[in-house]
C-alpha atoms as a PDB file:
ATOM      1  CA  UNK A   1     130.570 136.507 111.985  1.00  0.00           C
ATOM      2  CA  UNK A   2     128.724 133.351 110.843  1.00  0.00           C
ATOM      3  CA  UNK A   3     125.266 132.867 111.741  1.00  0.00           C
ATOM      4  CA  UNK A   4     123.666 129.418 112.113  1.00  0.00           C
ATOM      5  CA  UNK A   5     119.780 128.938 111.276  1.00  0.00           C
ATOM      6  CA  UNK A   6     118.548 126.188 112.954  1.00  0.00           C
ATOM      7  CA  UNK A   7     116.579 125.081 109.237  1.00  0.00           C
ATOM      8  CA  UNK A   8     118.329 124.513 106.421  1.00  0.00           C
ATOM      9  CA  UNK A   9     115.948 126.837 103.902  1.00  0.00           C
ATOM     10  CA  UNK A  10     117.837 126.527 100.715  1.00  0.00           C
ATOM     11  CA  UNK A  11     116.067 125.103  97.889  1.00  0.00           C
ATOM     12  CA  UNK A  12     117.032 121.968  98.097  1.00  0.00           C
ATOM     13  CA  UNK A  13     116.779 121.673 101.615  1.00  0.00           C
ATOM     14  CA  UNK A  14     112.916 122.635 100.635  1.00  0.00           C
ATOM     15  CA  UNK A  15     112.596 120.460  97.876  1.00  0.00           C
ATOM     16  CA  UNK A  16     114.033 116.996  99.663  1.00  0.00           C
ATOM     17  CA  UNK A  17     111.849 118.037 102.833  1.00  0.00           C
ATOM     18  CA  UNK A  18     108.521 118.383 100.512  1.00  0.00           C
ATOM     19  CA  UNK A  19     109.157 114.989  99.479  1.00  0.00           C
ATOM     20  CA  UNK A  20     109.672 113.129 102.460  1.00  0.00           C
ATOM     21  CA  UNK A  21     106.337 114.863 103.892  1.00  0.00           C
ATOM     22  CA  UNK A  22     104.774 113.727 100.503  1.00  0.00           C
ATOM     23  CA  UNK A  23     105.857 110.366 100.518  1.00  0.00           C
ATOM     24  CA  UNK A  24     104.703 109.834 104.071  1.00  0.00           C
ATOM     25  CA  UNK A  25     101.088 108.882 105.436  1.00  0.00           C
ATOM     26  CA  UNK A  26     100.249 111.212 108.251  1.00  0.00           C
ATOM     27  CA  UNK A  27      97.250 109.914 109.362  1.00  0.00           C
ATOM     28  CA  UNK A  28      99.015 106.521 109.848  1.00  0.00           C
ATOM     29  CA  UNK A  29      99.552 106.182 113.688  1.00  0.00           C
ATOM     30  CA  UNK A  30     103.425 105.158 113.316  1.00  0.00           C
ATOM     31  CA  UNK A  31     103.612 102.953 116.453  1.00  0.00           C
ATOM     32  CA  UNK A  32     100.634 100.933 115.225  1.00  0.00           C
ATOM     33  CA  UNK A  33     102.468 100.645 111.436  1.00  0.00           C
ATOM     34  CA  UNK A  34     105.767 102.578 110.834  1.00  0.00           C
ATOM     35  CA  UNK A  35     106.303 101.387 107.591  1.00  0.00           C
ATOM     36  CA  UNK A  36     102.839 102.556 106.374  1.00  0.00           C
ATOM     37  CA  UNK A  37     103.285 106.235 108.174  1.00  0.00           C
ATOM     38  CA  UNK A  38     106.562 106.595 106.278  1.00  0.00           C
ATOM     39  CA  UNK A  39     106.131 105.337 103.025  1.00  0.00           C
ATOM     40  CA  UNK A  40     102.391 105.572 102.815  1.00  0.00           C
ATOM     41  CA  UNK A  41     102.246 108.553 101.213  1.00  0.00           C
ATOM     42  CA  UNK A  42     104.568 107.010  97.928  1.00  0.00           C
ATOM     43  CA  UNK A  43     102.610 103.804  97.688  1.00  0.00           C
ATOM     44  CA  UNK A  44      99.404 105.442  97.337  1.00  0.00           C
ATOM     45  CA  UNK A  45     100.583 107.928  94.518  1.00  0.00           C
ATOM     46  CA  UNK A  46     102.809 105.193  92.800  1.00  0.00           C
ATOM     47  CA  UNK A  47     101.482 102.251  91.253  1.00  0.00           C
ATOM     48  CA  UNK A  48     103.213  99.211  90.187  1.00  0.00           C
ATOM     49  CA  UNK A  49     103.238  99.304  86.440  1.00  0.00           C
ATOM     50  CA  UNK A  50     102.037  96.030  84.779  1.00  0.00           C
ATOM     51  CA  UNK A  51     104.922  93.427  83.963  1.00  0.00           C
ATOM     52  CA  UNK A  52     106.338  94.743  86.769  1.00  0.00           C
ATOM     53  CA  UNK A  53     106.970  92.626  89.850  1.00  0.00           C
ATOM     54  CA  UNK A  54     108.249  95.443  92.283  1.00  0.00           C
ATOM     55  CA  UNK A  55     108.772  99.272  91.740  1.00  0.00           C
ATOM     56  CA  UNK A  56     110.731 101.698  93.955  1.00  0.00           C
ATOM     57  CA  UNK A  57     112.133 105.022  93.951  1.00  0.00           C
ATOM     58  CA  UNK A  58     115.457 103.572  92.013  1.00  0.00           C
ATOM     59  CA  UNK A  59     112.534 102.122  89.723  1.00  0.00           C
ATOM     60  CA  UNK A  60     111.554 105.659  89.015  1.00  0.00           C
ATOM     61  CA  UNK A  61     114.693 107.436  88.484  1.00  0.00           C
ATOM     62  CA  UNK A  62     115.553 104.814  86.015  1.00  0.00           C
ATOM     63  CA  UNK A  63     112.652 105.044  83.983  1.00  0.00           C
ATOM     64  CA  UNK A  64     112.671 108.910  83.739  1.00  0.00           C
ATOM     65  CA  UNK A  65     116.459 108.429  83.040  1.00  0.00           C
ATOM     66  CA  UNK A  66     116.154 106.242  80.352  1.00  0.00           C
ATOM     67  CA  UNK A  67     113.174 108.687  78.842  1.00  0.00           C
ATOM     68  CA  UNK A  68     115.571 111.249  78.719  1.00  0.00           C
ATOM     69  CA  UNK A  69     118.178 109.161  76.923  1.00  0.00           C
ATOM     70  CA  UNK A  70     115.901 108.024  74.407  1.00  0.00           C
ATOM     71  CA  UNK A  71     114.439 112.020  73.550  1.00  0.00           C
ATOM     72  CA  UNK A  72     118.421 112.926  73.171  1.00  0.00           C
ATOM     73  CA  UNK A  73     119.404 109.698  71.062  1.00  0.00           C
ATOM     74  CA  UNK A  74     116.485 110.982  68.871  1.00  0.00           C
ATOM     75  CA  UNK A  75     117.320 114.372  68.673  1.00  0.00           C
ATOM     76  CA  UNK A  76     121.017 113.277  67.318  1.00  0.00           C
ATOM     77  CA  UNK A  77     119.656 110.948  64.902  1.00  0.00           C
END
Protein backbone atom coordinates (compact mmCIF):
# COMPACT_ATOMS: atom_id res chain seq x y z
CA UNK A 1 0.00 0.00 0.00
CA UNK A 2 1.48 3.45 -0.77
CA UNK A 3 0.69 6.26 1.35
CA UNK A 4 0.69 9.87 0.11
CA UNK A 5 1.63 12.83 2.64
CA UNK A 6 0.25 15.80 1.55
CA UNK A 7 4.09 17.64 2.42
CA UNK A 8 6.92 16.61 0.92
CA UNK A 9 9.24 16.37 4.39
CA UNK A 10 12.41 15.03 2.99
CA UNK A 11 15.39 17.04 3.45
CA UNK A 12 15.48 18.65 0.58
CA UNK A 13 12.01 19.32 0.37
CA UNK A 14 12.95 21.22 3.88
CA UNK A 15 15.92 22.77 2.77
CA UNK A 16 14.46 24.42 -0.75
CA UNK A 17 11.24 25.44 1.36
CA UNK A 18 13.57 27.30 4.14
CA UNK A 19 14.92 29.21 1.40
CA UNK A 20 12.13 30.44 -0.42
CA UNK A 21 10.59 31.61 3.11
CA UNK A 22 14.10 33.23 3.65
CA UNK A 23 14.40 34.90 0.55
CA UNK A 24 10.93 36.37 0.82
CA UNK A 25 9.73 39.66 2.71
CA UNK A 26 6.71 38.80 4.76
CA UNK A 27 5.78 41.90 5.97
CA UNK A 28 5.61 43.16 2.33
CA UNK A 29 1.81 43.35 1.49
CA UNK A 30 2.22 41.38 -1.99
CA UNK A 31 -0.69 43.10 -3.82
CA UNK A 32 0.78 46.50 -2.99
CA UNK A 33 4.55 45.13 -4.30
CA UNK A 34 4.91 41.42 -5.32
CA UNK A 35 8.24 41.63 -6.35
CA UNK A 36 9.39 43.08 -2.97
CA UNK A 37 7.23 40.28 -0.86
CA UNK A 38 9.03 37.60 -2.88
CA UNK A 39 12.40 38.53 -3.25
CA UNK A 40 12.64 40.93 -0.37
CA UNK A 41 13.94 38.75 1.88
CA UNK A 42 17.33 37.99 -0.67
CA UNK A 43 17.91 41.63 -1.45
CA UNK A 44 18.15 42.63 2.02
CA UNK A 45 20.69 39.80 3.03
CA UNK A 46 22.64 40.08 -0.36
CA UNK A 47 24.49 42.99 -1.34
CA UNK A 48 25.82 43.89 -4.62
CA UNK A 49 29.54 43.50 -4.36
CA UNK A 50 31.54 46.54 -5.65
CA UNK A 51 32.56 46.36 -9.48
CA UNK A 52 29.62 44.66 -9.76
CA UNK A 53 26.75 46.01 -11.85
CA UNK A 54 24.03 43.30 -10.97
CA UNK A 55 24.18 40.14 -8.69
CA UNK A 56 21.71 37.23 -8.56
CA UNK A 57 21.36 33.87 -7.29
CA UNK A 58 23.38 32.46 -10.58
CA UNK A 59 25.85 35.33 -9.34
CA UNK A 60 26.22 33.40 -6.15
CA UNK A 61 26.52 29.91 -7.17
CA UNK A 62 29.22 31.00 -9.46
CA UNK A 63 31.27 32.67 -7.09
CA UNK A 64 31.13 29.86 -4.43
CA UNK A 65 31.81 27.53 -7.46
CA UNK A 66 34.70 29.09 -8.59
CA UNK A 67 36.01 29.27 -4.67
CA UNK A 68 35.84 25.76 -4.63
CA UNK A 69 37.79 25.31 -7.85
CA UNK A 70 40.45 27.49 -6.84
CA UNK A 71 40.93 25.56 -2.99
CA UNK A 72 41.15 22.13 -5.23
CA UNK A 73 43.55 23.60 -8.04
CA UNK A 74 45.65 24.50 -4.92
CA UNK A 75 45.50 21.47 -3.18
CA UNK A 76 46.90 19.60 -6.53
CA UNK A 77 49.55 22.01 -7.01
Amino acid sequence: ILCFSAYCVTPACITVSSMLINSMDLSVNPCEDFYRYTCGGWINSHVIPSGEARWGTFSELWKSNQEVMKRLIGKSL
